[in-house]
N, C-alpha and C. Protein backbone atom coordinates (compact mmCIF):
# COMPACT_ATOMS: atom_id res chain seq x y z
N UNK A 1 32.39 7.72 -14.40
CA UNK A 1 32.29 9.04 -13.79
C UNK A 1 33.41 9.23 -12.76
N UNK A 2 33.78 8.30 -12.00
CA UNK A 2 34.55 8.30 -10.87
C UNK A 2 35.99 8.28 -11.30
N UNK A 3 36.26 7.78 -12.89
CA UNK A 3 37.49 7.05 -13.70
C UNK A 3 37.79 8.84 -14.03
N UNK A 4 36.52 9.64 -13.99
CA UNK A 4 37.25 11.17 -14.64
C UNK A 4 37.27 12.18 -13.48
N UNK A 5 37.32 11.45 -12.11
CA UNK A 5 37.68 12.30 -11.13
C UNK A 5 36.26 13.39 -10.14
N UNK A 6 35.08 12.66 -11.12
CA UNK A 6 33.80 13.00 -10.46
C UNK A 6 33.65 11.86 -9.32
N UNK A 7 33.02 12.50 -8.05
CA UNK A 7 32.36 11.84 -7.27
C UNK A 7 30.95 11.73 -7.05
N UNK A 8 30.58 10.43 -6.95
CA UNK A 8 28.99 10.35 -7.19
C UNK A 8 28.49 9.69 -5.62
N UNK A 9 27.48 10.85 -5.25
CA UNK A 9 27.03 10.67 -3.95
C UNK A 9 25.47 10.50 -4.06
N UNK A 10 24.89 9.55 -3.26
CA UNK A 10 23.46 9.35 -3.51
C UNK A 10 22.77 9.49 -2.08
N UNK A 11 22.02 10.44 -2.02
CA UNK A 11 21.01 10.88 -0.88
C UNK A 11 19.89 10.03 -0.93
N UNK A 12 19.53 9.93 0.46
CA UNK A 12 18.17 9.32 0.92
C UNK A 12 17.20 9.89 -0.17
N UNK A 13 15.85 9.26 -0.73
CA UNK A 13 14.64 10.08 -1.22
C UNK A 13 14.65 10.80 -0.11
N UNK A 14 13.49 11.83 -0.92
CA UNK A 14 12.92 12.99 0.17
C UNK A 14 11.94 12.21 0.83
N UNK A 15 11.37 12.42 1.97
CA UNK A 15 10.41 12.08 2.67
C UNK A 15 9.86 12.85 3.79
N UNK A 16 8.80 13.54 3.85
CA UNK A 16 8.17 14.37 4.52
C UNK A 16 8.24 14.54 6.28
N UNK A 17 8.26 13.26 6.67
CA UNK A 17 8.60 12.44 7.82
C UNK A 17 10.07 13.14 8.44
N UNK A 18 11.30 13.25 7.63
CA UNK A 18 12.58 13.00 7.75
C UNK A 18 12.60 14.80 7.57
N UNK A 19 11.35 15.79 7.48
CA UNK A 19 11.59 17.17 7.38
C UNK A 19 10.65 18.03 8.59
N UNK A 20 11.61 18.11 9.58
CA UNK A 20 10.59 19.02 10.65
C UNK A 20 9.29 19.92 10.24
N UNK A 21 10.19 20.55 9.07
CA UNK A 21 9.72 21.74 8.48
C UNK A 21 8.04 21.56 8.12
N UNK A 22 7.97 20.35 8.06
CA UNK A 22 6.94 19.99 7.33
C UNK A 22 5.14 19.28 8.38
N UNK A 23 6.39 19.26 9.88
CA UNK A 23 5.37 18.51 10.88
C UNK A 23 4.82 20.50 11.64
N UNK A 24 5.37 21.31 11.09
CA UNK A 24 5.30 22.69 11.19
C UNK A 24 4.05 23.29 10.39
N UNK A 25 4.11 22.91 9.43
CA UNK A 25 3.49 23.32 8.02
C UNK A 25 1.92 22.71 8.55
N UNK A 26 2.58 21.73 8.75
CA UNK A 26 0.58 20.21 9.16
C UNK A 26 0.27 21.28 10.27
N UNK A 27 1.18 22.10 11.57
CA UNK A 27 0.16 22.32 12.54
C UNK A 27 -0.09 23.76 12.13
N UNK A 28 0.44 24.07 11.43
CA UNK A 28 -0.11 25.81 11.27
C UNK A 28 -1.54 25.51 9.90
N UNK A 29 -1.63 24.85 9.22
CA UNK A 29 -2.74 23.75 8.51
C UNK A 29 -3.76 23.67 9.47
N UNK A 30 -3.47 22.57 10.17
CA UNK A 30 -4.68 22.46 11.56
C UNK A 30 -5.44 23.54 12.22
N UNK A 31 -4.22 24.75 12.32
CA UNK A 31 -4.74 25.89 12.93
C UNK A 31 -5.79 27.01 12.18
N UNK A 32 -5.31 26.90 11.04
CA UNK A 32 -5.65 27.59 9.87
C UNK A 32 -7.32 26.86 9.50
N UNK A 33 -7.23 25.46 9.26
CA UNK A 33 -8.67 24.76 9.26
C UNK A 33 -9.59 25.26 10.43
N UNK A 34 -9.18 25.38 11.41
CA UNK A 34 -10.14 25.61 12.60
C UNK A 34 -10.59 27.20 12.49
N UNK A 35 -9.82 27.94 12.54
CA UNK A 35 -9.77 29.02 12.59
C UNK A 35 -9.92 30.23 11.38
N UNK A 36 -10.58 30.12 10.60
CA UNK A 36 -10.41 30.83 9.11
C UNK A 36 -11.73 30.44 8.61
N UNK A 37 -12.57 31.38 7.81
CA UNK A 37 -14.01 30.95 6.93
C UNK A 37 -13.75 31.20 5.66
N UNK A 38 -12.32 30.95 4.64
CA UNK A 38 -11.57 30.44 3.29
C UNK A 38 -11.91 31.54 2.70
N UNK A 39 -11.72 32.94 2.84
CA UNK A 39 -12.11 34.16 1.95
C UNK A 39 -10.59 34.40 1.98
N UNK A 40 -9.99 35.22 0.98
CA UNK A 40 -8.93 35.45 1.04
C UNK A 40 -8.05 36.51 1.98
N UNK A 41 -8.77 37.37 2.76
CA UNK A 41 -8.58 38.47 3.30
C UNK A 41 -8.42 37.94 4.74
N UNK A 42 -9.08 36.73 5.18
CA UNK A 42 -9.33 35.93 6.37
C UNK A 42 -8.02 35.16 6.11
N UNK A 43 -7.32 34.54 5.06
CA UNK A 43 -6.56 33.63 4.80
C UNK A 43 -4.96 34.65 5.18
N UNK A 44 -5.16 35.82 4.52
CA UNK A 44 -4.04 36.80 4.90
C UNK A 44 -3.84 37.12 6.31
N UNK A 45 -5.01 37.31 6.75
CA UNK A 45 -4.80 37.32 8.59
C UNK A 45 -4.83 36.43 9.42
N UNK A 46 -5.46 35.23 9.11
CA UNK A 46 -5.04 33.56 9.53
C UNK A 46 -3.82 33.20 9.38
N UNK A 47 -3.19 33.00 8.20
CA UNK A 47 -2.07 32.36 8.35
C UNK A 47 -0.85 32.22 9.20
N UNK A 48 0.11 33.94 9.36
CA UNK A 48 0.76 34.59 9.61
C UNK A 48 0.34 34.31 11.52
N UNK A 49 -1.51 34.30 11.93
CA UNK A 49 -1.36 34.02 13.01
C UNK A 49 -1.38 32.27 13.45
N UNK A 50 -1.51 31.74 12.40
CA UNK A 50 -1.24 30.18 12.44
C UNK A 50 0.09 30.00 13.29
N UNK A 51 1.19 30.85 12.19
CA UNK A 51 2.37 30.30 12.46
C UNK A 51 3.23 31.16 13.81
N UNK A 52 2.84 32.08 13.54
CA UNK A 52 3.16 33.00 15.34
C UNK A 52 2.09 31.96 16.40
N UNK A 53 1.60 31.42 16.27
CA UNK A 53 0.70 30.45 17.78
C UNK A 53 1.58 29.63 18.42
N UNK A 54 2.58 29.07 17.39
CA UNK A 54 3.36 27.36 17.74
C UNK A 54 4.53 28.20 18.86
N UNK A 55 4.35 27.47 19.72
CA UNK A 55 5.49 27.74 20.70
C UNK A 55 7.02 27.25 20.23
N UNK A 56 8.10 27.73 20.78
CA UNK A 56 9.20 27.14 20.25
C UNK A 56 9.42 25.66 20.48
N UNK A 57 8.93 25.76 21.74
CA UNK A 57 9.25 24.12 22.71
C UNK A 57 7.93 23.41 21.41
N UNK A 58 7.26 22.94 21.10
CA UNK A 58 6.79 22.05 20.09
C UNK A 58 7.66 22.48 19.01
N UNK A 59 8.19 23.31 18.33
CA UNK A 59 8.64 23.43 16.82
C UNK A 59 10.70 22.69 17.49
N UNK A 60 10.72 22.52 19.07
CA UNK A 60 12.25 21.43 19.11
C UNK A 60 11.38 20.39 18.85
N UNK A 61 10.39 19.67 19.88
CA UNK A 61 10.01 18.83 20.11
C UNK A 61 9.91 18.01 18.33
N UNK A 62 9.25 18.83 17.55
CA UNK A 62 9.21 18.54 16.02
C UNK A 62 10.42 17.92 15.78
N UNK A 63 11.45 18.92 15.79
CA UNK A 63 13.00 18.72 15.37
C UNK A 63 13.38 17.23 16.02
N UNK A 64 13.11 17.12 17.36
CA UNK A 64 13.50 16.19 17.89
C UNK A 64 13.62 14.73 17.45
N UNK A 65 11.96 14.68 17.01
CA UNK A 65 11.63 13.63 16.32
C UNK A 65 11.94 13.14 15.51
N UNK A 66 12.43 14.25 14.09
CA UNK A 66 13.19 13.84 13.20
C UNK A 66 14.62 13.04 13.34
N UNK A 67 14.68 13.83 14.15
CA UNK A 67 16.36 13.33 14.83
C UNK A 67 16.18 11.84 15.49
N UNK A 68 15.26 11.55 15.68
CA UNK A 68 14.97 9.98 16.48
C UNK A 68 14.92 9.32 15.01
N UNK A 69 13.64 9.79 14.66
CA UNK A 69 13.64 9.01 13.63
C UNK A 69 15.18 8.95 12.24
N UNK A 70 15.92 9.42 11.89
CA UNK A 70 16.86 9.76 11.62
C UNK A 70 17.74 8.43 12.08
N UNK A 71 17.64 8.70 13.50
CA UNK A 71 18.71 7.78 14.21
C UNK A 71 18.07 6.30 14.31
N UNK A 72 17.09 6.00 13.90
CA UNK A 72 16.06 4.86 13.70
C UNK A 72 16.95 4.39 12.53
N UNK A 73 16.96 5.07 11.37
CA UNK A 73 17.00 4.58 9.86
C UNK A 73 18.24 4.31 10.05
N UNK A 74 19.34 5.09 10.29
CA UNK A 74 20.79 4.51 10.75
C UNK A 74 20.64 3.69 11.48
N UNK A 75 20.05 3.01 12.64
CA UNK A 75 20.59 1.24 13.18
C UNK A 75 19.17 0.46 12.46
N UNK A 76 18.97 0.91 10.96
CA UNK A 76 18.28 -0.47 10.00
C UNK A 76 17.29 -0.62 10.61
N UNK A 77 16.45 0.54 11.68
CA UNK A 77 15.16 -0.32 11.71
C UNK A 77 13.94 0.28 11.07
N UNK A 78 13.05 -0.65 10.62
CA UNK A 78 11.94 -1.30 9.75
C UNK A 78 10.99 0.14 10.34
N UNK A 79 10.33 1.38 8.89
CA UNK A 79 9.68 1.72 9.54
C UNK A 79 8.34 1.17 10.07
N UNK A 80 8.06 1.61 11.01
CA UNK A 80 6.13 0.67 11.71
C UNK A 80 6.53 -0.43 12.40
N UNK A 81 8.19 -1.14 13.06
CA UNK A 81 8.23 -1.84 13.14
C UNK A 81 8.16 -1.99 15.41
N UNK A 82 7.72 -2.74 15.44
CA UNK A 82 8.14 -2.63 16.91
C UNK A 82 9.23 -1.76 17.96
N UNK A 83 10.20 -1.85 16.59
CA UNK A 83 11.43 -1.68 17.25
C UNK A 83 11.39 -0.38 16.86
N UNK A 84 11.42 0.15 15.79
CA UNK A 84 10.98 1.50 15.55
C UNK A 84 9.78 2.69 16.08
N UNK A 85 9.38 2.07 16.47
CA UNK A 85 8.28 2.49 17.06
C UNK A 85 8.71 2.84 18.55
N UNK A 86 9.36 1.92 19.27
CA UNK A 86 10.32 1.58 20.67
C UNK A 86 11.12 2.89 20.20
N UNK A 87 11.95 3.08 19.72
CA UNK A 87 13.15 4.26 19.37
C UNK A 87 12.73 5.02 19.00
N UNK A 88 11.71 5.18 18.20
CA UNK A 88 11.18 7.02 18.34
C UNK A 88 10.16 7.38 18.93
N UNK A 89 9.29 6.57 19.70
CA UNK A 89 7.93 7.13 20.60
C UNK A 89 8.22 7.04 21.64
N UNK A 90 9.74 6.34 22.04
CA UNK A 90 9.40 6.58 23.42
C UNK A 90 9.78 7.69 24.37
N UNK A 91 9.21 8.01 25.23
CA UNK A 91 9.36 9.10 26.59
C UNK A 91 9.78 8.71 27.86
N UNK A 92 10.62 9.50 28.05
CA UNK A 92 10.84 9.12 29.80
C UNK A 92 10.13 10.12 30.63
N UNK A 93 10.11 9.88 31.71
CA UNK A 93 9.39 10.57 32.48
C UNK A 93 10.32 11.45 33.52
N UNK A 94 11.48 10.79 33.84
CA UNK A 94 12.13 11.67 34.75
C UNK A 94 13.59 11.60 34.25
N UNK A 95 14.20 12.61 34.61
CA UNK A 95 15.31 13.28 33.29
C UNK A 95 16.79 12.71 34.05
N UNK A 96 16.72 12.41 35.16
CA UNK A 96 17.75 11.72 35.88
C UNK A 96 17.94 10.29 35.47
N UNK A 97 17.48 9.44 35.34
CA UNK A 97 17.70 8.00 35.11
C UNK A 97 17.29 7.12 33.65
N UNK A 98 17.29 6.41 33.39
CA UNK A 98 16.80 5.57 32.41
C UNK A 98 16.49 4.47 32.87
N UNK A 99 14.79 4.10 32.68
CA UNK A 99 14.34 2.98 33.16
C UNK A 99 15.00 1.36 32.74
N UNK A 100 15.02 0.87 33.33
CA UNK A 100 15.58 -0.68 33.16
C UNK A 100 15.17 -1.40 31.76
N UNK A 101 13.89 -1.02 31.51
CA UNK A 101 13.35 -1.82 30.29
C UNK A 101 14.36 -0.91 29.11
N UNK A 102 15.07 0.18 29.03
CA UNK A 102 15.72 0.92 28.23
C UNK A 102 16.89 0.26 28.02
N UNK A 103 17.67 -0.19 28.86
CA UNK A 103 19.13 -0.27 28.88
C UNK A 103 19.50 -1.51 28.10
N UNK A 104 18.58 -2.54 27.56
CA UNK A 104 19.06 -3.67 26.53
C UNK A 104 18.44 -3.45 25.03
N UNK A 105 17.71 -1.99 24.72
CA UNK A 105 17.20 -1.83 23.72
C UNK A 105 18.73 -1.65 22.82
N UNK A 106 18.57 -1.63 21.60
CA UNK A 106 19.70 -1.46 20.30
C UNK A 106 19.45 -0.90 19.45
């Protein structure tokens, strides 16, 4: 293929995890379960207010994650693994500094 001037590029599988779009979809779901008694007329006026509820700041926060996790799979680490878990769950608390236990992570 490459000998006739095609280039062959191979993408990650899809994975649900690795699509904001989709940690979006689960909370307007959640909202929709709570809130709706499954008639279709209820489902037309549920939904639409499912997805107008989510504030913007959770639909970055979503984005964000991906982007951690993202940047997880680029330095090779193991998903579920300690270290993975370390690089995308963690939070700081104050936006000026980085705590000490941070600064030898990889």
């Amino acid at each position: 293929i490459e000998a006739a001037g095609h280039l062959v590029i191979f993408y990650p599988v899809y994975h649900c995890k690795l699509n904001f779009i989709e940690y979006y979809w689960g909370r307007a779901k959640l909202y929709t379960c709570a809130h709706c008694e499954y008639l279709f007329p209820a489902l037309v006026h549920t939904v639409p207010e499912a997805l107008v509820q989510m504030s913007d700041r959770l639909i970055f926060k979503y984005y964000q994650r991906v982007l951690q996790m993202m940047d997880a799979y680029q330095n090779n680490l193991v998903y579920s693994s300690k270290d993975f878990k370390r690089h995308v769950f963690t939070y700081y608390s104050l936006h000026r500094c980085i705590p000490e236990s941070a600064h030898n992570v990889t």
